[in-house]
PDB file of N, CA and C in Angstrom:
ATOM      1  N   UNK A   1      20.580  -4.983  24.419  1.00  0.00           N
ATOM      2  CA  UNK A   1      19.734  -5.029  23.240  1.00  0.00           C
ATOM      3  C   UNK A   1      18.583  -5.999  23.485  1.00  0.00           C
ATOM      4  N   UNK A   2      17.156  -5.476  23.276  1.00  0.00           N
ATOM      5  CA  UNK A   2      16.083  -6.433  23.532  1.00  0.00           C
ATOM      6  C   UNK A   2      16.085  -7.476  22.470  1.00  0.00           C
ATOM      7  N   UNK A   3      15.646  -8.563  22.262  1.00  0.00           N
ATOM      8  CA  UNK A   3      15.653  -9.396  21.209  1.00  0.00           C
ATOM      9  C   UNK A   3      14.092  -9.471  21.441  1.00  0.00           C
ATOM     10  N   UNK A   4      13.782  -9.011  19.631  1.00  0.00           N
ATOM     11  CA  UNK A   4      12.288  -9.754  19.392  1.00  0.00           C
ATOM     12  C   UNK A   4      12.128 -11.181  18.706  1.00  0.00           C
ATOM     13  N   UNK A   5      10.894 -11.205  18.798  1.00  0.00           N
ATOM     14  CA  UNK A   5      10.659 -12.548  18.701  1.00  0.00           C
ATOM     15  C   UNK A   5      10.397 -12.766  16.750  1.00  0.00           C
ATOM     16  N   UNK A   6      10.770 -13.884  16.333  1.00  0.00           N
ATOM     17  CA  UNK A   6      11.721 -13.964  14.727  1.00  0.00           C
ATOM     18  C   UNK A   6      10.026 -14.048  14.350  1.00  0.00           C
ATOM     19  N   UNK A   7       8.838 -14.255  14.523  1.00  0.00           N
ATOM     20  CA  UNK A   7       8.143 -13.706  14.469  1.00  0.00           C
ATOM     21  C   UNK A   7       7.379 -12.876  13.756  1.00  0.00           C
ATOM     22  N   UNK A   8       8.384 -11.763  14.169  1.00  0.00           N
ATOM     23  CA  UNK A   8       8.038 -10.472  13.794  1.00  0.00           C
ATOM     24  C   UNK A   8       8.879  -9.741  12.474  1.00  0.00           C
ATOM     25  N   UNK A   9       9.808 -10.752  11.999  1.00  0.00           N
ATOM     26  CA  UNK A   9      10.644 -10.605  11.256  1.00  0.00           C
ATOM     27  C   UNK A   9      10.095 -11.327   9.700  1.00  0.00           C
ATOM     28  N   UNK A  10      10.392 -10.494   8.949  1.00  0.00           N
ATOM     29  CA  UNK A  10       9.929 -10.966   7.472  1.00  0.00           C
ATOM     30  C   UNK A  10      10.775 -11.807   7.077  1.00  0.00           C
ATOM     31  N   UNK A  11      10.087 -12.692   6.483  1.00  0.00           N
ATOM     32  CA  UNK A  11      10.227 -13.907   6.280  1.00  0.00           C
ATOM     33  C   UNK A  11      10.388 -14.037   4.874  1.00  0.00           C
ATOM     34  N   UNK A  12      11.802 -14.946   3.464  1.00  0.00           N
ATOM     35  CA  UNK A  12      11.595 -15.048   1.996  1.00  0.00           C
ATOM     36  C   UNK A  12      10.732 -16.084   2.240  1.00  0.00           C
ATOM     37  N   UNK A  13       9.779 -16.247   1.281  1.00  0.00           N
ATOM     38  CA  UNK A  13       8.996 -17.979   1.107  1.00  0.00           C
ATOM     39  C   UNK A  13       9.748 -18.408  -0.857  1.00  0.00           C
ATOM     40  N   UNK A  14      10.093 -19.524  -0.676  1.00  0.00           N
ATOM     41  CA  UNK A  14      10.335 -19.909  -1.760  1.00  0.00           C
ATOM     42  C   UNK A  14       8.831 -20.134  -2.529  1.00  0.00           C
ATOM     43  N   UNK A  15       8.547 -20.240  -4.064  1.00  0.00           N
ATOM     44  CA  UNK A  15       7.418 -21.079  -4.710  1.00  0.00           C
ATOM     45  C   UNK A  15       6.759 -22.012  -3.835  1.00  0.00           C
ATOM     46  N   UNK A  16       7.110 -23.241  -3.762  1.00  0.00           N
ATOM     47  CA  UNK A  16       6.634 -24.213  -3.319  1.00  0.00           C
ATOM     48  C   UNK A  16       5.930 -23.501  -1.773  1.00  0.00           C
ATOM     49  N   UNK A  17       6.327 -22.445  -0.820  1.00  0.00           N
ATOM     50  CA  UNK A  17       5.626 -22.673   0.167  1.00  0.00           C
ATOM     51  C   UNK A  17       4.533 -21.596  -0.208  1.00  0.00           C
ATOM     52  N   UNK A  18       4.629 -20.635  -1.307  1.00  0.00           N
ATOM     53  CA  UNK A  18       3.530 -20.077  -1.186  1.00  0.00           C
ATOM     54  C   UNK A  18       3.081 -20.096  -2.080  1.00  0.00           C
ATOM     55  N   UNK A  19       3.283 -21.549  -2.786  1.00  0.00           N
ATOM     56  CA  UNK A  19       1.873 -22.029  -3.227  1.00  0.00           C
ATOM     57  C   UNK A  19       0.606 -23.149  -2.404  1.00  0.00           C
ATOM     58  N   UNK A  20       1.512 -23.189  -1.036  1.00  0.00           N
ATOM     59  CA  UNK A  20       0.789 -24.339  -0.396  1.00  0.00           C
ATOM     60  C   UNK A  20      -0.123 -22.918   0.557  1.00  0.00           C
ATOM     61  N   UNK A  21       0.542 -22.051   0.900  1.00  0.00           N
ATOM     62  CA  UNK A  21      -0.036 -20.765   1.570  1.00  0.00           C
ATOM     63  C   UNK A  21      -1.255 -20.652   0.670  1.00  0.00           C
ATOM     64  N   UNK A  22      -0.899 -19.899  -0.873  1.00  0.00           N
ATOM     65  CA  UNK A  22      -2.016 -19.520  -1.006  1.00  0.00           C
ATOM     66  C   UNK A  22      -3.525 -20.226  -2.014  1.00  0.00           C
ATOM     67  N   UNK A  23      -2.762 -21.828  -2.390  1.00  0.00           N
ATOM     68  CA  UNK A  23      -3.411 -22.525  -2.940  1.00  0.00           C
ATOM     69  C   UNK A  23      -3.192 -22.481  -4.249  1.00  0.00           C
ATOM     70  N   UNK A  24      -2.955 -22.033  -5.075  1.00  0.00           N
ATOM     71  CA  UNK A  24      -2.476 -21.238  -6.129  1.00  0.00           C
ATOM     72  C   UNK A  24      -1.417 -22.084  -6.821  1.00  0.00           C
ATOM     73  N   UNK A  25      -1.142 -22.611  -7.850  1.00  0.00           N
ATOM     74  CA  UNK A  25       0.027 -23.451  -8.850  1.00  0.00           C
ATOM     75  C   UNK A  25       0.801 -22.505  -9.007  1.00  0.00           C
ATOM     76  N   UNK A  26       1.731 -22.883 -10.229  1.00  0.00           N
ATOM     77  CA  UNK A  26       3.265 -21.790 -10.470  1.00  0.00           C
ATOM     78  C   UNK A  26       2.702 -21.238 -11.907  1.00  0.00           C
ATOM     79  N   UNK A  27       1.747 -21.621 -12.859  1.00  0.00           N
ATOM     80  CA  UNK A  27       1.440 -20.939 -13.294  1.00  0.00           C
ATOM     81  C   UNK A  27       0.417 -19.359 -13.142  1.00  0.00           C
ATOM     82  N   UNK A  28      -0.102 -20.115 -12.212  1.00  0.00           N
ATOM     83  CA  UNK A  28      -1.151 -18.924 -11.708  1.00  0.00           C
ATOM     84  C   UNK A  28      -0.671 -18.094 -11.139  1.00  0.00           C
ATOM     85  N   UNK A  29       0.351 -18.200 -10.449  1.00  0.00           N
ATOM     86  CA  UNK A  29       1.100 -17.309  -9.339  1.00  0.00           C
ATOM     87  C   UNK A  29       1.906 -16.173 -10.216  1.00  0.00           C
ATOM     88  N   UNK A  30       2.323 -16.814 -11.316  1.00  0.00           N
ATOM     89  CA  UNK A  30       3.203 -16.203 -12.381  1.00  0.00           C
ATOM     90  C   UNK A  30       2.086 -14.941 -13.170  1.00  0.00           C
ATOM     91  N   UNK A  31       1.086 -15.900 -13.687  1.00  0.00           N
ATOM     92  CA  UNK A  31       0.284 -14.816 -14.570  1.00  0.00           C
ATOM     93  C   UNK A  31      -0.493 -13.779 -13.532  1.00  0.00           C
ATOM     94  N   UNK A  32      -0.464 -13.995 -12.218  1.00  0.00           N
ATOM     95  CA  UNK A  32      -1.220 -12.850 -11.561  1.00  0.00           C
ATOM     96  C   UNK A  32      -0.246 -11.886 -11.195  1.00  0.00           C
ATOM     97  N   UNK A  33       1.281 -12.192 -11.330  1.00  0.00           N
ATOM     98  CA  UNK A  33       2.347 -11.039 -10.936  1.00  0.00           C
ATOM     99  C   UNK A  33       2.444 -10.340 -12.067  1.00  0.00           C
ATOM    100  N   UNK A  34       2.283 -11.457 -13.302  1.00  0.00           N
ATOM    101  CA  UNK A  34       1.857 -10.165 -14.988  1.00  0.00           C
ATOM    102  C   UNK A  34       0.969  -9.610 -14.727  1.00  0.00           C
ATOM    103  N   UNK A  35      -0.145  -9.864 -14.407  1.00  0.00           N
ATOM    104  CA  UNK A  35      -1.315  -8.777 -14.224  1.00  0.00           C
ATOM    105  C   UNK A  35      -1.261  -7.805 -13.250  1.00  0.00           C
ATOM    106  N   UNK A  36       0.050  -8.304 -12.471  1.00  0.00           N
ATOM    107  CA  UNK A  36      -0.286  -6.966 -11.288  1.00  0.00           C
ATOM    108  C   UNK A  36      -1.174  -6.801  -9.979  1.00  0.00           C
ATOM    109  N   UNK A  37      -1.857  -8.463 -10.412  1.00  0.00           N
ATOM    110  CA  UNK A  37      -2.914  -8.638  -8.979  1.00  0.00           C
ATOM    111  C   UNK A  37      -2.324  -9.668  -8.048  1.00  0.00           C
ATOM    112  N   UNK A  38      -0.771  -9.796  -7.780  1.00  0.00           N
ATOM    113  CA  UNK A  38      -0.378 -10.740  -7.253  1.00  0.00           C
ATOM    114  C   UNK A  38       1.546  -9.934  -6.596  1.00  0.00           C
ATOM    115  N   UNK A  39       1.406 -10.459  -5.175  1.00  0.00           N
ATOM    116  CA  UNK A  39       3.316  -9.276  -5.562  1.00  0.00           C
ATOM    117  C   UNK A  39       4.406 -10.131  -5.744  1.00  0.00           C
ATOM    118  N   UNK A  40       4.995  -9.300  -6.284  1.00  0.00           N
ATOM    119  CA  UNK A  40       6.192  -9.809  -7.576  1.00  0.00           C
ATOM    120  C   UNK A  40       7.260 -10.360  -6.302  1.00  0.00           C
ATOM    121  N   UNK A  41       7.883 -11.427  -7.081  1.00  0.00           N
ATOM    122  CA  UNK A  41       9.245 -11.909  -6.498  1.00  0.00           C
ATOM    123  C   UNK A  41      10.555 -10.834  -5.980  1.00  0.00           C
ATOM    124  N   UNK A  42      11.420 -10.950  -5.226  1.00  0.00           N
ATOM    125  CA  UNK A  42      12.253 -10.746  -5.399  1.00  0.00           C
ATOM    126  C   UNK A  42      13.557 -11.816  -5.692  1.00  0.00           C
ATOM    127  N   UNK A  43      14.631 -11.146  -6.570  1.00  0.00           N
ATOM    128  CA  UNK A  43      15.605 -11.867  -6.673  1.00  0.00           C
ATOM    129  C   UNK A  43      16.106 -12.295  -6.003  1.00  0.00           C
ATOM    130  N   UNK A  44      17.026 -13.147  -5.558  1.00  0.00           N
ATOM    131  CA  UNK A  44      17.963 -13.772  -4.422  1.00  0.00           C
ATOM    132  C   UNK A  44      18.881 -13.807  -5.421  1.00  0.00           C
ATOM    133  N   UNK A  45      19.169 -15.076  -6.248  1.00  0.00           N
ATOM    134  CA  UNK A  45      20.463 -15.195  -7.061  1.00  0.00           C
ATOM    135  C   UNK A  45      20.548 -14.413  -8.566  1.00  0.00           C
ATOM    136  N   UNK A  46      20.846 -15.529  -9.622  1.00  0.00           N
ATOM    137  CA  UNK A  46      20.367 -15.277 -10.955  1.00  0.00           C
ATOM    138  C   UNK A  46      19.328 -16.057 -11.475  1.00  0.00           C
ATOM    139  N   UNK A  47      19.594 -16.967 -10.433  1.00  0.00           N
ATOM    140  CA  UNK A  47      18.073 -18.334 -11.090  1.00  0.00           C
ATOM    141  C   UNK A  47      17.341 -18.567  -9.755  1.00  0.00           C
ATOM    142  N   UNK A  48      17.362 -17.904  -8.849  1.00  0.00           N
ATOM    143  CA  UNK A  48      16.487 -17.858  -8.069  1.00  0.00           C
ATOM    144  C   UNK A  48      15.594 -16.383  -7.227  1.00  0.00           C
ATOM    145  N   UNK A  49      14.304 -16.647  -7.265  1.00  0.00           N
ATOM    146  CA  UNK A  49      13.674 -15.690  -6.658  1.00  0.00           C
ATOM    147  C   UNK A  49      12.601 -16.430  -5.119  1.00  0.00           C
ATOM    148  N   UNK A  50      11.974 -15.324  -4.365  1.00  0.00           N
ATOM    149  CA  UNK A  50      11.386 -15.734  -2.980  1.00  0.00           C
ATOM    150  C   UNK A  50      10.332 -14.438  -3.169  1.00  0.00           C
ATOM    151  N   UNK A  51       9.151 -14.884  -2.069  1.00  0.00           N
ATOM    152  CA  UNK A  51       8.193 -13.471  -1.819  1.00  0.00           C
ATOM    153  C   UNK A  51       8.625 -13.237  -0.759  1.00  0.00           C
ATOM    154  N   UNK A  52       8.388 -12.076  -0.458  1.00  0.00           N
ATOM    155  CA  UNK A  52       8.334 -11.576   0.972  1.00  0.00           C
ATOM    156  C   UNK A  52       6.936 -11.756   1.598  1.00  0.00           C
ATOM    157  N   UNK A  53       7.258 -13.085   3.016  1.00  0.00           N
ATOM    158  CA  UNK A  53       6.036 -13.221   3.788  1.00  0.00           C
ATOM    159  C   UNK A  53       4.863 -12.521   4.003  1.00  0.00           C
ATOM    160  N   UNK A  54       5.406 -11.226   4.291  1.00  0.00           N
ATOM    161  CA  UNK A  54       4.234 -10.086   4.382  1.00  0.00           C
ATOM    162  C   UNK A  54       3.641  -9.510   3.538  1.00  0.00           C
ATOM    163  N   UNK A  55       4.172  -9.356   2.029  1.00  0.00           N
ATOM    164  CA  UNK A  55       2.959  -9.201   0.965  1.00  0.00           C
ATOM    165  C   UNK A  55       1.642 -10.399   0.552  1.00  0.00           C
ATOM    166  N   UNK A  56       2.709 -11.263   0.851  1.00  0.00           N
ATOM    167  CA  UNK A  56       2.010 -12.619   0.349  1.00  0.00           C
ATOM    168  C   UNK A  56       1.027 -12.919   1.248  1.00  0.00           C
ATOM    169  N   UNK A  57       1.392 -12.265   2.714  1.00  0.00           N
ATOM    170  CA  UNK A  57       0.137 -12.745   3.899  1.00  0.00           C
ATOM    171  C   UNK A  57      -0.760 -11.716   3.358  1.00  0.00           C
ATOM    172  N   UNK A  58      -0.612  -9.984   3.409  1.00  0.00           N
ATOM    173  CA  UNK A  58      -1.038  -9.507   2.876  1.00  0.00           C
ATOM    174  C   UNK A  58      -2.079  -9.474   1.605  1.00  0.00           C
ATOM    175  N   UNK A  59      -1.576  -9.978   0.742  1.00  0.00           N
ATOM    176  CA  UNK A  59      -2.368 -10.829  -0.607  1.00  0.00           C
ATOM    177  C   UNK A  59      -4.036 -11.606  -0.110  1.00  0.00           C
ATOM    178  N   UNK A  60      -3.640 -12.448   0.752  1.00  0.00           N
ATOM    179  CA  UNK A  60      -4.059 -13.668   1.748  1.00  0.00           C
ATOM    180  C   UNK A  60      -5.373 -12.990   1.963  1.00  0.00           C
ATOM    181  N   UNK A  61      -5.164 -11.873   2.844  1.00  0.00           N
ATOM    182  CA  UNK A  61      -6.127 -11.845   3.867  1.00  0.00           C
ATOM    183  C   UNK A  61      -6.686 -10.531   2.979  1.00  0.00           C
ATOM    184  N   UNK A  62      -6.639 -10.144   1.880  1.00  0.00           N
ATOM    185  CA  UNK A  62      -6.828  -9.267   0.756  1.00  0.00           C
ATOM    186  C   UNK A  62      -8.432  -9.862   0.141  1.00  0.00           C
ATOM    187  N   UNK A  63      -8.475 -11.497   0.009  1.00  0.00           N
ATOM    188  CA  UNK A  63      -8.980 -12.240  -0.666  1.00  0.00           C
ATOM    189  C   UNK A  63     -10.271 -12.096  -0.312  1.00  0.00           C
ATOM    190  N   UNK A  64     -11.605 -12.185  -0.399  1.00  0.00           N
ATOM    191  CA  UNK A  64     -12.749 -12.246  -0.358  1.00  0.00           C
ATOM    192  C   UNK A  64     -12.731 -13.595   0.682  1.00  0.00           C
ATOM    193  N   UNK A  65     -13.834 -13.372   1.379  1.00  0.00           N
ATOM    194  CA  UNK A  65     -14.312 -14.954   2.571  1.00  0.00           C
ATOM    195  C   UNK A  65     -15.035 -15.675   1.738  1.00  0.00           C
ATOM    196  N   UNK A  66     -15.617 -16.770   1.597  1.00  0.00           N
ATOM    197  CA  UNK A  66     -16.306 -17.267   1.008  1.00  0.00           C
ATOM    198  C   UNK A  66     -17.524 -17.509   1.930  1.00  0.00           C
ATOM    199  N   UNK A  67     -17.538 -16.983   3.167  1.00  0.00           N
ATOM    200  CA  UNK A  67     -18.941 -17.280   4.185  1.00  0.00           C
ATOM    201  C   UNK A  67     -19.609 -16.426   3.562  1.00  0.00           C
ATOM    202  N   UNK A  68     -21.049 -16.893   3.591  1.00  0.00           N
ATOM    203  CA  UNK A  68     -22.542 -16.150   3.414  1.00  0.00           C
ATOM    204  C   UNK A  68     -23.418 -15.723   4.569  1.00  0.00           C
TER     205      UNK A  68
END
């Protein structure tokens, strides 16, 4: 069996890291998954949820540049 590199493997991010990812507080993060312009958590427990790395990078590189 080849082993890839973890890498390449999707990754949960708790709150705290992808709000440092995408700059973004816990309110903001919250009201843009109500609006639908942000992707939604998944569950883990009953009181806990995570994103999946790859929407959230996704999201990321979604964003407008700010170069002129």
């Amino acid at each position: 069996m080849k082993h890839q590199n973890l890498d390449e493997y999707i990754h949960l991010l708790r709150r705290p890291r992808v709000e440092n990812i995408t700059g973004l507080g816990r309110s903001a993060i919250y009201a843009l998954v109500a609006q639908g312009d942000f992707p939604a958590p998944v569950r883990l427990t009953a009181k806990s949820v995570a994103w999946r790395s790859d929407e959230v990078q996704a999201w990321v590189n979604s964003r407008p540049s700010t170069k002129s």
